[in-house]
N, C-alpha and C. Protein backbone atom coordinates (compact mmCIF):
# COMPACT_ATOMS: atom_id res chain seq x y z
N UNK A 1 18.83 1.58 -2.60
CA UNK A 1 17.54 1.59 -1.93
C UNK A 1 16.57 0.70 -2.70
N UNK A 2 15.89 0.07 -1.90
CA UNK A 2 14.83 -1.06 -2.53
C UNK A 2 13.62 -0.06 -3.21
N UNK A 3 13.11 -0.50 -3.93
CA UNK A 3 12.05 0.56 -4.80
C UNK A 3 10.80 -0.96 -4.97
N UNK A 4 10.00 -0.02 -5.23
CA UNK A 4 8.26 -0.38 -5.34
C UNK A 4 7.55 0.17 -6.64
N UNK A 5 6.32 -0.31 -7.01
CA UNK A 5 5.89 0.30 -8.04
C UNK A 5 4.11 0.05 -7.20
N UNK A 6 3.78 1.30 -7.32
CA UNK A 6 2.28 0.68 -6.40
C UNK A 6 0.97 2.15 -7.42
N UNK A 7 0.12 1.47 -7.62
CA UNK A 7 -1.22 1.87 -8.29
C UNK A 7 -1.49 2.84 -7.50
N UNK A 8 -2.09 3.55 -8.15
CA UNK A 8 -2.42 5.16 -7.06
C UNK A 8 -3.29 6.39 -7.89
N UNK A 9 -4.75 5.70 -7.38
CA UNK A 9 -5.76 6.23 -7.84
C UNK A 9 -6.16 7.88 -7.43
N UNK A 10 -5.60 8.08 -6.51
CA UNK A 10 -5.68 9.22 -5.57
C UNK A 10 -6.45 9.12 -4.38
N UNK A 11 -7.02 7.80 -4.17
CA UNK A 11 -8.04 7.52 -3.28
C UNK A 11 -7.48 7.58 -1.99
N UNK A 12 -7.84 6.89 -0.92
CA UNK A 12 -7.10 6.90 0.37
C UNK A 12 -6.94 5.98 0.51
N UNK A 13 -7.30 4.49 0.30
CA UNK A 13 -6.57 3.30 0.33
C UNK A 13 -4.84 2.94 -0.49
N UNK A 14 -4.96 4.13 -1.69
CA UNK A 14 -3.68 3.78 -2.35
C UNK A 14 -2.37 4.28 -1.88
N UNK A 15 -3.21 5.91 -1.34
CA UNK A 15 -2.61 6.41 -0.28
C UNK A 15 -1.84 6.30 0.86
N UNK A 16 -2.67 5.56 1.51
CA UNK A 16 -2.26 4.62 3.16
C UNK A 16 -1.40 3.70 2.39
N UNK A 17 -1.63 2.21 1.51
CA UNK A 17 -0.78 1.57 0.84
C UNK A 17 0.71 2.63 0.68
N UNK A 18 0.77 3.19 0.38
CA UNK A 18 1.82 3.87 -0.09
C UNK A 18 2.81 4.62 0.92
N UNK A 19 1.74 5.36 1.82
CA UNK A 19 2.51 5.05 2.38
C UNK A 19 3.37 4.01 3.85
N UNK A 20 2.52 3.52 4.11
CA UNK A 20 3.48 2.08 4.37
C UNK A 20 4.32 1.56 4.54
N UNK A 21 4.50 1.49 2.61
CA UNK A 21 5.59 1.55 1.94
C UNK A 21 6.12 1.84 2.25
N UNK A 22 6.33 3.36 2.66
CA UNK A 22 7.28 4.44 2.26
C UNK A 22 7.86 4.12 4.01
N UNK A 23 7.29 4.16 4.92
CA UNK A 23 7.68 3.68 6.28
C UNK A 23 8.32 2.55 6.44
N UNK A 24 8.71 1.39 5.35
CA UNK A 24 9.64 0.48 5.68
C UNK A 24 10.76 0.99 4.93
N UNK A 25 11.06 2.36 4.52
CA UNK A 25 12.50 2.67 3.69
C UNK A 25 12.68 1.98 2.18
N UNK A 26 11.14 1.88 1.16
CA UNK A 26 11.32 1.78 0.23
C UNK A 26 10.72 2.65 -0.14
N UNK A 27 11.47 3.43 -1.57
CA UNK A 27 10.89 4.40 -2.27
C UNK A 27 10.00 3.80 -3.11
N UNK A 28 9.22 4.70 -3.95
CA UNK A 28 7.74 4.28 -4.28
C UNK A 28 7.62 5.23 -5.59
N UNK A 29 7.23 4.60 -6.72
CA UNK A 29 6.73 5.08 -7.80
C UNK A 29 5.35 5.21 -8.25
N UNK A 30 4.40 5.71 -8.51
CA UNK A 30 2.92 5.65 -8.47
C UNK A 30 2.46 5.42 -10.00
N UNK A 31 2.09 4.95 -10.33
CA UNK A 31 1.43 4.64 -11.76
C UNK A 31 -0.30 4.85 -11.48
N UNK A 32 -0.87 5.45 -12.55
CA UNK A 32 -2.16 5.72 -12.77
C UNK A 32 -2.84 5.64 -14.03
N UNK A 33 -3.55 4.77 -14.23
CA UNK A 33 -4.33 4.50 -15.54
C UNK A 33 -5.55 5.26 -15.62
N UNK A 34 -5.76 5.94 -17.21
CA UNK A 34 -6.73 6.92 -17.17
C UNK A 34 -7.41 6.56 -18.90
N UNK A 35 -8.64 6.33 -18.51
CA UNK A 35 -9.55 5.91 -20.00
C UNK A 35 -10.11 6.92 -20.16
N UNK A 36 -10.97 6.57 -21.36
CA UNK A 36 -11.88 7.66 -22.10
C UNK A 36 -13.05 7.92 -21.34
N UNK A 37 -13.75 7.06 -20.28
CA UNK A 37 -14.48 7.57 -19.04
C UNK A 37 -13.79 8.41 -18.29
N UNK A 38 -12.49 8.01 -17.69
CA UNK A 38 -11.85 8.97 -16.50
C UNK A 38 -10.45 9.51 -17.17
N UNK A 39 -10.71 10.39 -17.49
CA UNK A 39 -9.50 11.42 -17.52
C UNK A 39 -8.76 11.31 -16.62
N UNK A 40 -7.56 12.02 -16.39
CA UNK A 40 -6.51 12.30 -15.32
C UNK A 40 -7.05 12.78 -14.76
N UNK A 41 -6.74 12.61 -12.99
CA UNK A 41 -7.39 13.08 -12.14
C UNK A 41 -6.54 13.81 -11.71
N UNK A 42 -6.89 15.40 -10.99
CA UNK A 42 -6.33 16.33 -10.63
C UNK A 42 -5.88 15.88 -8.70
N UNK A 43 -6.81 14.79 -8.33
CA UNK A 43 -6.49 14.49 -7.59
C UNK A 43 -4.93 12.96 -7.01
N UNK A 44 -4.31 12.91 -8.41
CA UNK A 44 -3.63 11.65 -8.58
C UNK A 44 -2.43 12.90 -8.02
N UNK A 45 -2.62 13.95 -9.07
CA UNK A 45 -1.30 14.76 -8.71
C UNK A 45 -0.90 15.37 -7.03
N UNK A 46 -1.99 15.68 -6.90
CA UNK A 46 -2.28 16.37 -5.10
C UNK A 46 -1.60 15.02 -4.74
N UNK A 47 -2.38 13.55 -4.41
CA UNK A 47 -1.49 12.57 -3.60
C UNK A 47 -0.06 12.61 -4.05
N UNK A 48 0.00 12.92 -5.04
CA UNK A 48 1.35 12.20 -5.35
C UNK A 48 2.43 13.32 -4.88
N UNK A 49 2.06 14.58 -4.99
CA UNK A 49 3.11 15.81 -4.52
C UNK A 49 2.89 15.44 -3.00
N UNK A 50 1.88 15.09 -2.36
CA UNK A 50 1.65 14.86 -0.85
C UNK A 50 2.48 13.75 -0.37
N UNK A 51 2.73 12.68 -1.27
CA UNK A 51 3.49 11.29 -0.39
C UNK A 51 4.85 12.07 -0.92
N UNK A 52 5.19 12.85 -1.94
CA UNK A 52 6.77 13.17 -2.07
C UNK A 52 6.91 12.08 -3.25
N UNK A 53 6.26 11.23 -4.54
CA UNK A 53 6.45 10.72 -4.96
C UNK A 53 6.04 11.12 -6.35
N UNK A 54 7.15 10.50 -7.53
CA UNK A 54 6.88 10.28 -8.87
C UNK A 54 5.41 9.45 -9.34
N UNK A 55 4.67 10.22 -10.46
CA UNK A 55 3.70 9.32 -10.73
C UNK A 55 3.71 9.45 -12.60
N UNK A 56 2.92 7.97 -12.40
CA UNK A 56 3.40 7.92 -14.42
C UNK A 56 2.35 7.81 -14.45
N UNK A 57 1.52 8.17 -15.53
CA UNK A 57 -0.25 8.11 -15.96
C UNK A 57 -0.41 7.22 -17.59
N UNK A 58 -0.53 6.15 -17.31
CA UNK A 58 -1.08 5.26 -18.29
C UNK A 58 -2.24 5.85 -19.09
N UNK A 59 -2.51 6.41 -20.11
CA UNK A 59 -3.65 6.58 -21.20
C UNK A 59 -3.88 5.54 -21.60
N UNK A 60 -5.37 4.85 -21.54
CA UNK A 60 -5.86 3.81 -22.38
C UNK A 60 -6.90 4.53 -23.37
N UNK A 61 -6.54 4.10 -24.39
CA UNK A 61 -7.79 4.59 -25.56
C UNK A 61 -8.52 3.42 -26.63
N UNK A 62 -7.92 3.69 -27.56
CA UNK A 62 -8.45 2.65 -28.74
C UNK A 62 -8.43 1.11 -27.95
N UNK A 63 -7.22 0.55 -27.78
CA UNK A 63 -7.01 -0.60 -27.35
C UNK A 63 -8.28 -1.19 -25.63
N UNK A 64 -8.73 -0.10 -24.93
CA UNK A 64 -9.34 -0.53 -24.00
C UNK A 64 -10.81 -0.49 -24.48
N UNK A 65 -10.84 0.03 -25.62
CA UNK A 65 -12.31 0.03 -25.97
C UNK A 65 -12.89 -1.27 -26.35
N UNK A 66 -11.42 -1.34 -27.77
CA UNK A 66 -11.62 -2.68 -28.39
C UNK A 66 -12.24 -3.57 -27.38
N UNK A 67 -11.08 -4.03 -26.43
CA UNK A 67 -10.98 -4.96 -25.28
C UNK A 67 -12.49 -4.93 -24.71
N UNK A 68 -13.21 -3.76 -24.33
CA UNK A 68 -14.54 -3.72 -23.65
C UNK A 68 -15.76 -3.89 -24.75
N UNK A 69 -15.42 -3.95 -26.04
CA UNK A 69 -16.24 -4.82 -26.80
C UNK A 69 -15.90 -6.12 -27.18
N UNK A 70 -14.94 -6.95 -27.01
CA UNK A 70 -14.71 -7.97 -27.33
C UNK A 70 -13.92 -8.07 -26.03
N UNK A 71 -14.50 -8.52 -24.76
CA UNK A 71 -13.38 -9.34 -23.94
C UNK A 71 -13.39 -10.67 -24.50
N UNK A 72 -12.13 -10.64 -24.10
CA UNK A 72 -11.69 -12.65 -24.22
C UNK A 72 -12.15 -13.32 -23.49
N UNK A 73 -12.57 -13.19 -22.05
CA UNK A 73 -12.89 -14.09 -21.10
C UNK A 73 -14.53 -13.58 -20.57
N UNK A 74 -15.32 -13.20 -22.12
CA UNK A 74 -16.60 -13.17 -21.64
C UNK A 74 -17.15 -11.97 -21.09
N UNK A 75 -18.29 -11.45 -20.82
CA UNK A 75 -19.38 -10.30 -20.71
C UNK A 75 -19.31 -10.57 -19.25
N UNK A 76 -18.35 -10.73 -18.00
CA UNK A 76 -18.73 -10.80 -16.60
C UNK A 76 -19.44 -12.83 -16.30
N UNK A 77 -19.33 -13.41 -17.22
CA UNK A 77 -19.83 -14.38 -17.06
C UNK A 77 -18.80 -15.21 -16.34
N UNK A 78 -17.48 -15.53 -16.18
CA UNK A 78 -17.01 -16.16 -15.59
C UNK A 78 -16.38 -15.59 -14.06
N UNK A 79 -15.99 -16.16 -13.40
CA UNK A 79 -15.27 -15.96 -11.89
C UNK A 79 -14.84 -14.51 -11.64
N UNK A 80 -14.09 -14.36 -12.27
CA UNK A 80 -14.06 -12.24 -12.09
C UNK A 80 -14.11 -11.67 -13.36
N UNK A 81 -15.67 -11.31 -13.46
CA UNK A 81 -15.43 -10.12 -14.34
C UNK A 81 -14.74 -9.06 -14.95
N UNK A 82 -13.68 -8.74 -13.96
CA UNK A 82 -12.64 -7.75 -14.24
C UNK A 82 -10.71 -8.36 -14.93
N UNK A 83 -11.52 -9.41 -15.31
CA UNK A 83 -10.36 -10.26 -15.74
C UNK A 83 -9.51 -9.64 -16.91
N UNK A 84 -10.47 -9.28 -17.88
CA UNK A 84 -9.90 -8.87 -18.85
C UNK A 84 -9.30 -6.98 -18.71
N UNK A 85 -9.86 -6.68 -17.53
CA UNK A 85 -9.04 -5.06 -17.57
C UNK A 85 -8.10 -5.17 -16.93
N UNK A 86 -7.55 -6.60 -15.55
CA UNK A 86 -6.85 -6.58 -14.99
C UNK A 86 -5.72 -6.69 -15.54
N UNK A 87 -5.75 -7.90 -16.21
CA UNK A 87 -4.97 -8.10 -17.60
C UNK A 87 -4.27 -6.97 -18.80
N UNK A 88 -5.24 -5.73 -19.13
CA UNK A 88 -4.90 -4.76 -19.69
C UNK A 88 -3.65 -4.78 -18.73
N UNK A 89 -3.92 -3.75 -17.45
CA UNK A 89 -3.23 -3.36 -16.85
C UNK A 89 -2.31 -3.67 -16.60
């Protein structure tokens, strides 16, 4: 079986994304990143028992802090600001 790896905030866009997915006959793994602002969300687990799917929860700590005091690609000043967390990720 073909497999997927898809982000899954608990929101309803990651949701619908997922499942989708799951309607063309690929199984689906959920990954969720959680910093020292957002804890694990109680709601990552609800979607994820709801689509029938595995989810892995990324902890960022020391290393995303660093990163948000020293980005490499600047304070939001260039083309996407979110360059340097996308990159974490």
């Amino acid at each position: 079986m073909t497999k997927a790896v898809a982000l899954l905030s608990g929101g309803l866009d990651s949701q619908l994304a997922i499942r989708l997915i799951q309607d063309q006959g690929i199984e689906v793994v959920g990954v969720n990143f959680s910093s020292p602002f957002f804890g694990e969300s109680l709601w990552v687990e609800k979607a994820a028992q709801n689509l029938g799917i595995k989810v892995h929860t990324i902890h960022f700590g020391e290393e995303y802090l660093d990163l948000l005091k020293n980005p490499r690609y600047g304070f939001g000043k260039n083309l996407n600001p979110c360059i340097d967390c996308h990159g974490l990720m």
